[in-house]
PDB file of N, CA and C in Angstrom:
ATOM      1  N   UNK A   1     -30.468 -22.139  15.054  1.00  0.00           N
ATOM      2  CA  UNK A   1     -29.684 -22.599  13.936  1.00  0.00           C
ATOM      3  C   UNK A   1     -30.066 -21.755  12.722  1.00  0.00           C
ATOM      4  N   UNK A   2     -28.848 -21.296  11.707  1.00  0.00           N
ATOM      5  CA  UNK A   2     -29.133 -20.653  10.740  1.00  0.00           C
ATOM      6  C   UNK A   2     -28.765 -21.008   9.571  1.00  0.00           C
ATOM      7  N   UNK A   3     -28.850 -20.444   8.530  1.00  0.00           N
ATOM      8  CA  UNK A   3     -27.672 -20.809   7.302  1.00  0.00           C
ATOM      9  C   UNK A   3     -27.771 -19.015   6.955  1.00  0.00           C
ATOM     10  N   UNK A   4     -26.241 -18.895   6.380  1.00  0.00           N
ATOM     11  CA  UNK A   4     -25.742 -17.460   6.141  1.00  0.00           C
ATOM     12  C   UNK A   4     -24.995 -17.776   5.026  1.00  0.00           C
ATOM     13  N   UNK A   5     -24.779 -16.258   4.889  1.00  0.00           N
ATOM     14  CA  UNK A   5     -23.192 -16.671   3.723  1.00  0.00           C
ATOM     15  C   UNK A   5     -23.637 -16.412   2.277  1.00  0.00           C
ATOM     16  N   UNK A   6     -23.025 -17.515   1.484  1.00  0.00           N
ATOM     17  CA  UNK A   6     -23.464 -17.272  -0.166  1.00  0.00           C
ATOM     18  C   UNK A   6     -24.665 -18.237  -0.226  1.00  0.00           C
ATOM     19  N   UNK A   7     -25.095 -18.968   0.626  1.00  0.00           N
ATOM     20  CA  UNK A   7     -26.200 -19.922   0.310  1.00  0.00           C
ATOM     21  C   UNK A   7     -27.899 -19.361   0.420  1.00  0.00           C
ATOM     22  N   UNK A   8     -27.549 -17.687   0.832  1.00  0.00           N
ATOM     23  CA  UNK A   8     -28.695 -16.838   1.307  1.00  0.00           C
ATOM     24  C   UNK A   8     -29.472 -16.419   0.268  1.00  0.00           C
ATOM     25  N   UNK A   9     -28.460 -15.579  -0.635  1.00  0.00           N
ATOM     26  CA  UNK A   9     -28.731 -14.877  -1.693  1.00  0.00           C
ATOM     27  C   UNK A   9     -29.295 -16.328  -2.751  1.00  0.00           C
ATOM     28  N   UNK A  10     -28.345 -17.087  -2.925  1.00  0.00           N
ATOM     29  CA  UNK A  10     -28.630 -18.152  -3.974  1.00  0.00           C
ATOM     30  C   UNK A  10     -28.374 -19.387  -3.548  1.00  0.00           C
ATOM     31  N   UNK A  11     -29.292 -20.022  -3.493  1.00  0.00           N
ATOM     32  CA  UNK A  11     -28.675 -21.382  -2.366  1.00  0.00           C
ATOM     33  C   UNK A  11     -28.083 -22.360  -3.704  1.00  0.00           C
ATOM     34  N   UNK A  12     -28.947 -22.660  -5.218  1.00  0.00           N
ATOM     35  CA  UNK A  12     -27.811 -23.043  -5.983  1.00  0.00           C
ATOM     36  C   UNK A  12     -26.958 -22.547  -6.593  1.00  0.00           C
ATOM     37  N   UNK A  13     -26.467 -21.509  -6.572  1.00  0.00           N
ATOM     38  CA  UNK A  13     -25.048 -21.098  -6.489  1.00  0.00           C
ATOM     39  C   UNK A  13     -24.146 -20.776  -5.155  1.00  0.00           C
ATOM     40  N   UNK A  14     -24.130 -21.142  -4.486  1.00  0.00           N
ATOM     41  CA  UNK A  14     -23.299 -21.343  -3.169  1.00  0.00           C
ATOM     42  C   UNK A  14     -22.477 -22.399  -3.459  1.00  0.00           C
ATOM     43  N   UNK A  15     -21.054 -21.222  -2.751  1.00  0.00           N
ATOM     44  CA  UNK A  15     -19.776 -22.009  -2.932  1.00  0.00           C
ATOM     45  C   UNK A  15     -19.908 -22.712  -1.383  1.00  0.00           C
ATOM     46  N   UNK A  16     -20.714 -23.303  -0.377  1.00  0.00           N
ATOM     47  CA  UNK A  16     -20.421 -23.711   0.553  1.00  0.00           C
ATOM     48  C   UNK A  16     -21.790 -23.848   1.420  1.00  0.00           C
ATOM     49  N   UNK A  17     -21.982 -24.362   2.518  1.00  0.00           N
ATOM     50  CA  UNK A  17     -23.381 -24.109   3.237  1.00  0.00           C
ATOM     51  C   UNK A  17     -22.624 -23.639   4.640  1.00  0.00           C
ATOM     52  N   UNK A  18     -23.013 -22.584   4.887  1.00  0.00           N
ATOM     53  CA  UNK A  18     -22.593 -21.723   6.341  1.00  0.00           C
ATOM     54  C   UNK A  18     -24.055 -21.880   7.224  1.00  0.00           C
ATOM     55  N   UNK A  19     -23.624 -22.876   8.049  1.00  0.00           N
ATOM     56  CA  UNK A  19     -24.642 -23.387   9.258  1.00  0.00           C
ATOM     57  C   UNK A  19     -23.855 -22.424  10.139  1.00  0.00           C
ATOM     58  N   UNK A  20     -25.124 -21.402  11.654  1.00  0.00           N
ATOM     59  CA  UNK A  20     -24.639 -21.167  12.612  1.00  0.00           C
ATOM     60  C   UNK A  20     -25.843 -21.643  13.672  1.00  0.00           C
ATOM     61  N   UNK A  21     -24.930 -22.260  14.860  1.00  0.00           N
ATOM     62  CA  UNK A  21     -25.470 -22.828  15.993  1.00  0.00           C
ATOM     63  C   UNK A  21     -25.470 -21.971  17.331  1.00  0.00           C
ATOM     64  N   UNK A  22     -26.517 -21.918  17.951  1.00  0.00           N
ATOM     65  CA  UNK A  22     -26.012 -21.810  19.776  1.00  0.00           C
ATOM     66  C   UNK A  22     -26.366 -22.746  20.185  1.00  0.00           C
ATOM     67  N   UNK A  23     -25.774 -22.897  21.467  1.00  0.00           N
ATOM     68  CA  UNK A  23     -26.157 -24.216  22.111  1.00  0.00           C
ATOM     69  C   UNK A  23     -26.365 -23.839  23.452  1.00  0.00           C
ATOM     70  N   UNK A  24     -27.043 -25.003  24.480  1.00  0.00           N
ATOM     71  CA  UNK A  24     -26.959 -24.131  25.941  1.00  0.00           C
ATOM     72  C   UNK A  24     -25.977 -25.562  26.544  1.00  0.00           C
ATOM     73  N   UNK A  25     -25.556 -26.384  25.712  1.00  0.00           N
ATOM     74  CA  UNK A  25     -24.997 -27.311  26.566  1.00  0.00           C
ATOM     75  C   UNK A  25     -23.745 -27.937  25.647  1.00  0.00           C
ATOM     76  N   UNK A  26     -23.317 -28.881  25.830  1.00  0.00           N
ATOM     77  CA  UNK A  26     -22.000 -29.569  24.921  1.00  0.00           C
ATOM     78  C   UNK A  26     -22.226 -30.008  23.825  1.00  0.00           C
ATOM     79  N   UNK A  27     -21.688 -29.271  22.506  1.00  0.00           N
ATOM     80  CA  UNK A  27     -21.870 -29.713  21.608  1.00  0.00           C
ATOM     81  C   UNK A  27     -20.411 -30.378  20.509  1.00  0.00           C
ATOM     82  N   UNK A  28     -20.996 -31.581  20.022  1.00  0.00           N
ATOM     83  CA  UNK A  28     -20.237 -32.762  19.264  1.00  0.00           C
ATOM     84  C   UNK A  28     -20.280 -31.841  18.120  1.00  0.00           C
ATOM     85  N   UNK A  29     -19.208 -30.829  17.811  1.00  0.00           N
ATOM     86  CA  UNK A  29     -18.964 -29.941  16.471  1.00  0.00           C
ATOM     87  C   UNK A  29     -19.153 -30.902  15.345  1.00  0.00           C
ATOM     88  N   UNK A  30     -17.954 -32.169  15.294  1.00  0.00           N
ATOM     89  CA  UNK A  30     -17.486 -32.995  14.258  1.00  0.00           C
ATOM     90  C   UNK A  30     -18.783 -33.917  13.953  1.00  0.00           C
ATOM     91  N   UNK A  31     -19.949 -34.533  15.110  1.00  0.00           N
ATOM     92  CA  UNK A  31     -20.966 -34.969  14.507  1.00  0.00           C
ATOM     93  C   UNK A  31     -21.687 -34.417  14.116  1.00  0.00           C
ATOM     94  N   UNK A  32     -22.216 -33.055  14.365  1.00  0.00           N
ATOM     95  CA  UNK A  32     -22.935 -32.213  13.699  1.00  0.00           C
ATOM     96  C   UNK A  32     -22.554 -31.827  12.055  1.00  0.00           C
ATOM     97  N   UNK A  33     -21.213 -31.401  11.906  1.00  0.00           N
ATOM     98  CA  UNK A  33     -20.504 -31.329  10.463  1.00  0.00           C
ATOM     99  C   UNK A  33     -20.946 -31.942   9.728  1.00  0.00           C
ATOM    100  N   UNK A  34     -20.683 -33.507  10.318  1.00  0.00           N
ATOM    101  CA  UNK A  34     -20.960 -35.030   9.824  1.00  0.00           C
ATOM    102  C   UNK A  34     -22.485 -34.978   9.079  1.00  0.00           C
ATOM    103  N   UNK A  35     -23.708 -34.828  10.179  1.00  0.00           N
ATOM    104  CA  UNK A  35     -24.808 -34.852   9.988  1.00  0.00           C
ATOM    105  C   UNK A  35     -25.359 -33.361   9.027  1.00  0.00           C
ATOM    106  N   UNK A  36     -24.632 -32.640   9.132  1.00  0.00           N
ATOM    107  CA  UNK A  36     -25.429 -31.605   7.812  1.00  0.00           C
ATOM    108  C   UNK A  36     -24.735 -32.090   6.702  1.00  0.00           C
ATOM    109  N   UNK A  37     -23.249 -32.584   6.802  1.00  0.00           N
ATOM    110  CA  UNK A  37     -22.913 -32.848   5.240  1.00  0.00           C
ATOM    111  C   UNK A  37     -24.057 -34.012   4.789  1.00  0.00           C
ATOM    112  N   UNK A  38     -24.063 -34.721   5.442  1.00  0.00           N
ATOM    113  CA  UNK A  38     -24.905 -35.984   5.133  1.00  0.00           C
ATOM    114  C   UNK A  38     -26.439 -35.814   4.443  1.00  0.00           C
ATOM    115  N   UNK A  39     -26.838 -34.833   5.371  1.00  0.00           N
ATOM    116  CA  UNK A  39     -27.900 -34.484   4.974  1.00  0.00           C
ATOM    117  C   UNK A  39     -28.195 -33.554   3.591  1.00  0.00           C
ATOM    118  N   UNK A  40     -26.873 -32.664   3.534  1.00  0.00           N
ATOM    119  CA  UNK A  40     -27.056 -31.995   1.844  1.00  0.00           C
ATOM    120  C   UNK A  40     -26.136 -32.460   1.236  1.00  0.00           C
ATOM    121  N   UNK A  41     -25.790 -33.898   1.588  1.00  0.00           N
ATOM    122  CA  UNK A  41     -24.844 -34.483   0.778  1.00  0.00           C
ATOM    123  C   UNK A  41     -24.254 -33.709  -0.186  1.00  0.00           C
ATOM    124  N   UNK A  42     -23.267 -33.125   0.923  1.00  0.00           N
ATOM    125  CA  UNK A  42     -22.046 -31.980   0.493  1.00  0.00           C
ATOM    126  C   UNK A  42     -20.862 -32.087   1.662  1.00  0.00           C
ATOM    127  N   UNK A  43     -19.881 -32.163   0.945  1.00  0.00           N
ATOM    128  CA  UNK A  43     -18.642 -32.070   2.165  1.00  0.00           C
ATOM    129  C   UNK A  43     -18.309 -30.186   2.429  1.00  0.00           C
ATOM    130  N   UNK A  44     -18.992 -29.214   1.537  1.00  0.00           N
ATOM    131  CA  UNK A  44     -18.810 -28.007   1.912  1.00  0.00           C
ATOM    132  C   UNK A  44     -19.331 -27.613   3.108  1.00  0.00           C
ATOM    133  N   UNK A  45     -19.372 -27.856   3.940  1.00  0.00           N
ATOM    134  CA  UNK A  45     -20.445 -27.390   5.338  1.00  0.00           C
ATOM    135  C   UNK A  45     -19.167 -26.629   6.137  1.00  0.00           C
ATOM    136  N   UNK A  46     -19.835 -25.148   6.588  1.00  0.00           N
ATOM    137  CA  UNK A  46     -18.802 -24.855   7.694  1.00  0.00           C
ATOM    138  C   UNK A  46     -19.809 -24.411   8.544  1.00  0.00           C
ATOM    139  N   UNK A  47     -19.273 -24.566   9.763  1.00  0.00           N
ATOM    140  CA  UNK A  47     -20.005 -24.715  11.273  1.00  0.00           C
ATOM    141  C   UNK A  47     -19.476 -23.330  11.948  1.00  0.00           C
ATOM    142  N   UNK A  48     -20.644 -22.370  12.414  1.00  0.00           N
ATOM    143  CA  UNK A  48     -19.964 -21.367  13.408  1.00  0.00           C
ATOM    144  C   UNK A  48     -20.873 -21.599  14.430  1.00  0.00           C
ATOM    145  N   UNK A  49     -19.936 -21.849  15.786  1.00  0.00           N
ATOM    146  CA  UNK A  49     -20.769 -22.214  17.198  1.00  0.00           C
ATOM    147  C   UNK A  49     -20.791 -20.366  17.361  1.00  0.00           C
ATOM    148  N   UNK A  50     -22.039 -19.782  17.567  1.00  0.00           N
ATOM    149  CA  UNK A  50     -22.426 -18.625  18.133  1.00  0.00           C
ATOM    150  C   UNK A  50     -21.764 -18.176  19.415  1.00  0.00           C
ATOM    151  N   UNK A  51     -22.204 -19.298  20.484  1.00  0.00           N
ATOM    152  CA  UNK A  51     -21.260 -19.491  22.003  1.00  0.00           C
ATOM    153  C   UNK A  51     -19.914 -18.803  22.183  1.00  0.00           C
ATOM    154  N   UNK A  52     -19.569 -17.522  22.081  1.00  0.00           N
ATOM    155  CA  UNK A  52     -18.033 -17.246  22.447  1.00  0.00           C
ATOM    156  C   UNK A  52     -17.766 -16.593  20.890  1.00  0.00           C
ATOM    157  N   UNK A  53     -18.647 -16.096  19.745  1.00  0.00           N
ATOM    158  CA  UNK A  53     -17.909 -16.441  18.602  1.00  0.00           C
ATOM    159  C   UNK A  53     -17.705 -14.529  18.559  1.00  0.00           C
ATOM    160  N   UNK A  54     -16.690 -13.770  18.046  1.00  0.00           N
ATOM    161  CA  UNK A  54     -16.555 -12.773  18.212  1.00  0.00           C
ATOM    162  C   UNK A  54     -17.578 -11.568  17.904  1.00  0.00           C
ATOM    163  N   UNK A  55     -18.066 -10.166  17.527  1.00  0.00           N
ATOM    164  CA  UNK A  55     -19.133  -9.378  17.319  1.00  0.00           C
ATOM    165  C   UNK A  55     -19.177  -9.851  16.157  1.00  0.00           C
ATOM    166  N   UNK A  56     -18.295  -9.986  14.648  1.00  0.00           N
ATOM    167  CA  UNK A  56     -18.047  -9.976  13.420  1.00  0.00           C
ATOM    168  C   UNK A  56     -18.879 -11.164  12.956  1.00  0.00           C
ATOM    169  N   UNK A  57     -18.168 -12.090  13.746  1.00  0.00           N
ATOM    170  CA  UNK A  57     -19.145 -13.126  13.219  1.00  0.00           C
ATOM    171  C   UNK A  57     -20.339 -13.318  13.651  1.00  0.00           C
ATOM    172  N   UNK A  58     -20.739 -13.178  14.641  1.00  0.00           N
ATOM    173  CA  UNK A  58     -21.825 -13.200  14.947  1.00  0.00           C
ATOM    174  C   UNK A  58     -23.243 -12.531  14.613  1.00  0.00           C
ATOM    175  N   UNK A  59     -22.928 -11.265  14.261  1.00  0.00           N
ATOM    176  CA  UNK A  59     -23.351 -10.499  12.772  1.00  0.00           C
ATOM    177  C   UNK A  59     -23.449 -10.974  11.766  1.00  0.00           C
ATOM    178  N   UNK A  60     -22.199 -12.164  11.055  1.00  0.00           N
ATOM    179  CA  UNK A  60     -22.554 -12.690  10.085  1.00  0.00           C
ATOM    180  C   UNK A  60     -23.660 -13.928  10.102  1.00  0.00           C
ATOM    181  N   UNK A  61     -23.767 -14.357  11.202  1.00  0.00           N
ATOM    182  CA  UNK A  61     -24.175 -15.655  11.599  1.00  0.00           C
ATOM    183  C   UNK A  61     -25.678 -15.550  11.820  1.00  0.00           C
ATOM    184  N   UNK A  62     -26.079 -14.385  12.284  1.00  0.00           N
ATOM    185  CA  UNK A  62     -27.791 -14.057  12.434  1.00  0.00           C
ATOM    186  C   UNK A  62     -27.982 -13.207  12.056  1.00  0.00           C
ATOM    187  N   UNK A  63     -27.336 -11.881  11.596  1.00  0.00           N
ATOM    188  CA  UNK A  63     -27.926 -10.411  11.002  1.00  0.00           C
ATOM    189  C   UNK A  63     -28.546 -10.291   9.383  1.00  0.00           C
ATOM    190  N   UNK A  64     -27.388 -11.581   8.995  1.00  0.00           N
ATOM    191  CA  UNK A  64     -28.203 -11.902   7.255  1.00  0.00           C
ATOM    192  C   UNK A  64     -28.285 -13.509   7.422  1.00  0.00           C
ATOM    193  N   UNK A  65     -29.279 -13.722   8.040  1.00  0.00           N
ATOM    194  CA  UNK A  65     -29.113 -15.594   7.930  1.00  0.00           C
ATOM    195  C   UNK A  65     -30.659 -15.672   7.722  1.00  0.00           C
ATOM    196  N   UNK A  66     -30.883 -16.983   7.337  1.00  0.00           N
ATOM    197  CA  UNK A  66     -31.695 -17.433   7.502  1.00  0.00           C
ATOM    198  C   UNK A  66     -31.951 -18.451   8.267  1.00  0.00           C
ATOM    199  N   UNK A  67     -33.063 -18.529   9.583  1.00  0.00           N
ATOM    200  CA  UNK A  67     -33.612 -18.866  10.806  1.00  0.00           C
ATOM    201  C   UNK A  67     -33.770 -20.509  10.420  1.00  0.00           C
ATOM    202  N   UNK A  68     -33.086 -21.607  10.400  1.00  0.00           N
ATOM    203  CA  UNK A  68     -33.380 -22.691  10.566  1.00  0.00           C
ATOM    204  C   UNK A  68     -34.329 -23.290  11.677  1.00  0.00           C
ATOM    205  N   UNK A  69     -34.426 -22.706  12.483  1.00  0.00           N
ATOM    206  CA  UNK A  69     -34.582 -23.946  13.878  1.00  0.00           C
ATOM    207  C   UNK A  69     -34.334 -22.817  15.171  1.00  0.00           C
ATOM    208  N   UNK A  70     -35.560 -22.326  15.986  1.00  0.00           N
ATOM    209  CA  UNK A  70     -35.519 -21.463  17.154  1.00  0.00           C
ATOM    210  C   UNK A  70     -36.114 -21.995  18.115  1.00  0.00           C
ATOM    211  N   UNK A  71     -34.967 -22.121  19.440  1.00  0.00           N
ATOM    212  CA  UNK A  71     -35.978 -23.058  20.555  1.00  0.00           C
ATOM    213  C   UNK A  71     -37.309 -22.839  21.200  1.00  0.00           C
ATOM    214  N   UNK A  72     -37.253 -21.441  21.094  1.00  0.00           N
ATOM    215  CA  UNK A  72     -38.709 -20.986  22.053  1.00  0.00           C
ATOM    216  C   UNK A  72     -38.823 -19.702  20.794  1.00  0.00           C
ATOM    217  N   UNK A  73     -40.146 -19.236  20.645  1.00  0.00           N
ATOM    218  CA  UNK A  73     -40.735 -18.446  19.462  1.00  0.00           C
ATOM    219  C   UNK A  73     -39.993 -16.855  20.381  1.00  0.00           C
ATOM    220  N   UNK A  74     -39.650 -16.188  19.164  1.00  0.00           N
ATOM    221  CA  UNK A  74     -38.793 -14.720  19.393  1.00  0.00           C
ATOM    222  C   UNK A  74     -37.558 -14.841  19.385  1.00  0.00           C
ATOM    223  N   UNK A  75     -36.930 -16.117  19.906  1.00  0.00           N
ATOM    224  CA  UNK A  75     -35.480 -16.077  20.103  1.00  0.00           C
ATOM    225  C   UNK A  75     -34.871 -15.839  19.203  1.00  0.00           C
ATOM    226  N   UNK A  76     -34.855 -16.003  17.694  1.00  0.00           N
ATOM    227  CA  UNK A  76     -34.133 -15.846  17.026  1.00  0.00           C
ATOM    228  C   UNK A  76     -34.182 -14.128  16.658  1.00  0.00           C
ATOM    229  N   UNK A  77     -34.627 -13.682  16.666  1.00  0.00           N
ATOM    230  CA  UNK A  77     -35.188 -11.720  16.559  1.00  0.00           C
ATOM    231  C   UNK A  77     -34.513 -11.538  17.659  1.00  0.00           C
ATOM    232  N   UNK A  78     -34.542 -11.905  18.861  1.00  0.00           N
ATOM    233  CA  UNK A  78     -34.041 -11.285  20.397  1.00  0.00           C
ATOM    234  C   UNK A  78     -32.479 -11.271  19.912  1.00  0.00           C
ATOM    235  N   UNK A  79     -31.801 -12.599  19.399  1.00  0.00           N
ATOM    236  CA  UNK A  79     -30.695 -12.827  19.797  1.00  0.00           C
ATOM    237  C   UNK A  79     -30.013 -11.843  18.374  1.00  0.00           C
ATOM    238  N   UNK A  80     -30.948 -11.692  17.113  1.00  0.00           N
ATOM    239  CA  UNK A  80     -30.571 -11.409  15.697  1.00  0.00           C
ATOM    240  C   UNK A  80     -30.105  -9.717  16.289  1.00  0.00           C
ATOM    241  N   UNK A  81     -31.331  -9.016  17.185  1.00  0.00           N
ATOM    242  CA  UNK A  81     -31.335  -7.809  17.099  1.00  0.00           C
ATOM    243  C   UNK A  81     -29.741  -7.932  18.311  1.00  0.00           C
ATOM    244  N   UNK A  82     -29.517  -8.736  18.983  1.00  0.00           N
ATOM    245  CA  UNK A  82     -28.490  -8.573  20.225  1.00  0.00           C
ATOM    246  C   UNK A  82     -27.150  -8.761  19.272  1.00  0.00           C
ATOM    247  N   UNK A  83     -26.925  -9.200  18.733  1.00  0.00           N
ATOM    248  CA  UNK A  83     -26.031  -9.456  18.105  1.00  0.00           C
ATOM    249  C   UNK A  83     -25.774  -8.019  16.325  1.00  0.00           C
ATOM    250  N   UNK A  84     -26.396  -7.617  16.431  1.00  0.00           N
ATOM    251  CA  UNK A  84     -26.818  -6.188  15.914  1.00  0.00           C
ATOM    252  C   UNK A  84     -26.162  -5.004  16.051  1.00  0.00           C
ATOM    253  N   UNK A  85     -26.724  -5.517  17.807  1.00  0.00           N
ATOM    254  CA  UNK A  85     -26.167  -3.889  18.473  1.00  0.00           C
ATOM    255  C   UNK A  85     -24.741  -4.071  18.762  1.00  0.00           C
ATOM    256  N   UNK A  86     -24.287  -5.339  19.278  1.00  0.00           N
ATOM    257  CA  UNK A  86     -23.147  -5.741  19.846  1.00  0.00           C
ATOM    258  C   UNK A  86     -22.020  -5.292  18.360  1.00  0.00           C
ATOM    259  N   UNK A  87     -22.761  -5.612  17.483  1.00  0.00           N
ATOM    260  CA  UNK A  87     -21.266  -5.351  16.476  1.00  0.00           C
ATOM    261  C   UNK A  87     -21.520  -3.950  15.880  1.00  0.00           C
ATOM    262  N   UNK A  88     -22.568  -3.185  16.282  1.00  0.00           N
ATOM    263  CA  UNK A  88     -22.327  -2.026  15.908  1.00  0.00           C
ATOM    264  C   UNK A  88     -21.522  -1.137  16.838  1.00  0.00           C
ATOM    265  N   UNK A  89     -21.730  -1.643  18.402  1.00  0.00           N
ATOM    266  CA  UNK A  89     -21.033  -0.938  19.599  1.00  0.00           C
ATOM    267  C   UNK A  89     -20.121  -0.896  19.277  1.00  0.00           C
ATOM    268  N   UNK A  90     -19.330  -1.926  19.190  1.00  0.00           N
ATOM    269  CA  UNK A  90     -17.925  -2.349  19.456  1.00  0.00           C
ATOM    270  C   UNK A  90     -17.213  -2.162  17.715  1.00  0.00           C
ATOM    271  N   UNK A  91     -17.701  -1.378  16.811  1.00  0.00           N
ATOM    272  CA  UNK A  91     -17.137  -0.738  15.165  1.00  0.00           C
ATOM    273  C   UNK A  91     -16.123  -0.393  15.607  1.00  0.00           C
ATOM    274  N   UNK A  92     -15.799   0.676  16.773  1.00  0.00           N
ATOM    275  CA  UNK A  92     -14.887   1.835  16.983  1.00  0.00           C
ATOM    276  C   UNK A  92     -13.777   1.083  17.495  1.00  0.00           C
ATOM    277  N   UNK A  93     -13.670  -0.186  18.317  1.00  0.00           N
ATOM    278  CA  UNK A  93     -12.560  -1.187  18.141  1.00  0.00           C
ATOM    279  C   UNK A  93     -12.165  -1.533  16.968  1.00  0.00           C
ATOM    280  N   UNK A  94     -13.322  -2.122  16.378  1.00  0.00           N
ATOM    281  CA  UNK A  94     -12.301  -2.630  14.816  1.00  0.00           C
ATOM    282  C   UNK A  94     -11.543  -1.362  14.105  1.00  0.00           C
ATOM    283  N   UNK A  95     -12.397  -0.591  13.960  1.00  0.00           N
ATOM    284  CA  UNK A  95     -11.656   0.896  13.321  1.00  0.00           C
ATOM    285  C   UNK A  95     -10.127   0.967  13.977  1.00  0.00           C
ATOM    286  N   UNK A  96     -10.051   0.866  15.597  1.00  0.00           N
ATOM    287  CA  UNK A  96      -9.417   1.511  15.863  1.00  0.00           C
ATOM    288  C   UNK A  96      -7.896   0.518  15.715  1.00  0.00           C
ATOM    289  N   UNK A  97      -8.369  -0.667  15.241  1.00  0.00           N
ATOM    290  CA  UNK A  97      -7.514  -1.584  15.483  1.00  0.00           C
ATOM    291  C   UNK A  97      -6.913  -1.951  14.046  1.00  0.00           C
ATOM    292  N   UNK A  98      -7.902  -1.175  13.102  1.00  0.00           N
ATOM    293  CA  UNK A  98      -6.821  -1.010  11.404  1.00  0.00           C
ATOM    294  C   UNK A  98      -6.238   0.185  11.385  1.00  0.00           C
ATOM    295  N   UNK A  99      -6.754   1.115  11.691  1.00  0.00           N
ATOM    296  CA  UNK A  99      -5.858   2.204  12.252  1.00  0.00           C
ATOM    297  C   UNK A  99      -4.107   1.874  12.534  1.00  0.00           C
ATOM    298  N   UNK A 100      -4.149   1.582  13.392  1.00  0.00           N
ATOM    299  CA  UNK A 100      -2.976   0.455  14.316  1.00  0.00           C
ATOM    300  C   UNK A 100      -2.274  -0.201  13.566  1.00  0.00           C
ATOM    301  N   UNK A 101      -2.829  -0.892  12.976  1.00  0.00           N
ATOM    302  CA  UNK A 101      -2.060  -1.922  11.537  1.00  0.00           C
ATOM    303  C   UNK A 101      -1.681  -1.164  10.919  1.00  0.00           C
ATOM    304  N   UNK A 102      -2.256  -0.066  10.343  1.00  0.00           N
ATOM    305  CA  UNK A 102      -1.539   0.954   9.115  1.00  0.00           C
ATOM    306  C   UNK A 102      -0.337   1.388   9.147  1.00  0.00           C
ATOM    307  N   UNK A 103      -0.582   2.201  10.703  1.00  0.00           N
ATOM    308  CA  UNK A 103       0.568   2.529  11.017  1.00  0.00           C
ATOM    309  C   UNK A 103       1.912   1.997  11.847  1.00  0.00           C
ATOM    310  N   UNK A 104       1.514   0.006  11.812  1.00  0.00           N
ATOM    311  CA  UNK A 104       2.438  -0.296  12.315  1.00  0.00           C
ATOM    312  C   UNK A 104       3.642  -0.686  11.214  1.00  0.00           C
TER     313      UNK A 104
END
C-alpha cells in the first residue's frame, strides 16, 4: 500500500489522497474507499488497485509513492523497481501511439 500523487510532495496541500493497493486475493474496493476516507476523514480518497493496472499507472502508484504497508520486507523496492522497468520498456508504445493520434 502506498500514497502518491499531490499528497507526496505536500500532504497539507493535497488536492486529494491517492492510495495504491496490490492484493493477492478479493478485494472490497468500496469498503476500503470507505475505510481510508474514514480514517482521514476526507471524502477525497482515490483508490488504484495495482492488480491489472496499466505501465503508466503503475509508475505512478510506486515509482514516486510513499510505502504505506509491505507484506514481507523488500517487496515494496522489488515491485517499485518492476514497475520501473515495465514503464520504461513499453515508452516506445506510448510514443508510438501519440504519434498515431497526430496523424489521425
Amino acid at each position: 500500500m502506498t500514497v502518491f500523487g499531490s499528497a507526496v510532495p505536500d500532504a497539507g496541500g493535497a488536492s486529494d489522497l491517492d492510495v495504491a493497493v496490490a492484493t493477492t486475493g478479493p478485494l472490497d474496493r468500496l469498503a476500503l474507499v470507505g475505510d481510508l476516507a474514514d480514517l482521514t476523514r476526507s471524502d477525497d480518497v482515490d483508490l488504484l488497485v495495482l492488480d491489472g493496472a496499466t505501465p503508466t499507472a503503475r509508475f505512478a502508484g510506486l515509482v514516486s509513492a510513499l510505502p504505506l504497508h509491505e507484506a514481507a520486507p523488500g517487496l515494496f523496492a522489488r515491485t517499485q523497481m518492476a514497475a520501473a522497468l515495465e514503464f520504461y520498456e513499453t515508452a516506445w508504445l506510448r510514443d508510438l501511439d501519440l504519434q498515431r493520434m497526430a496523424t489521425s
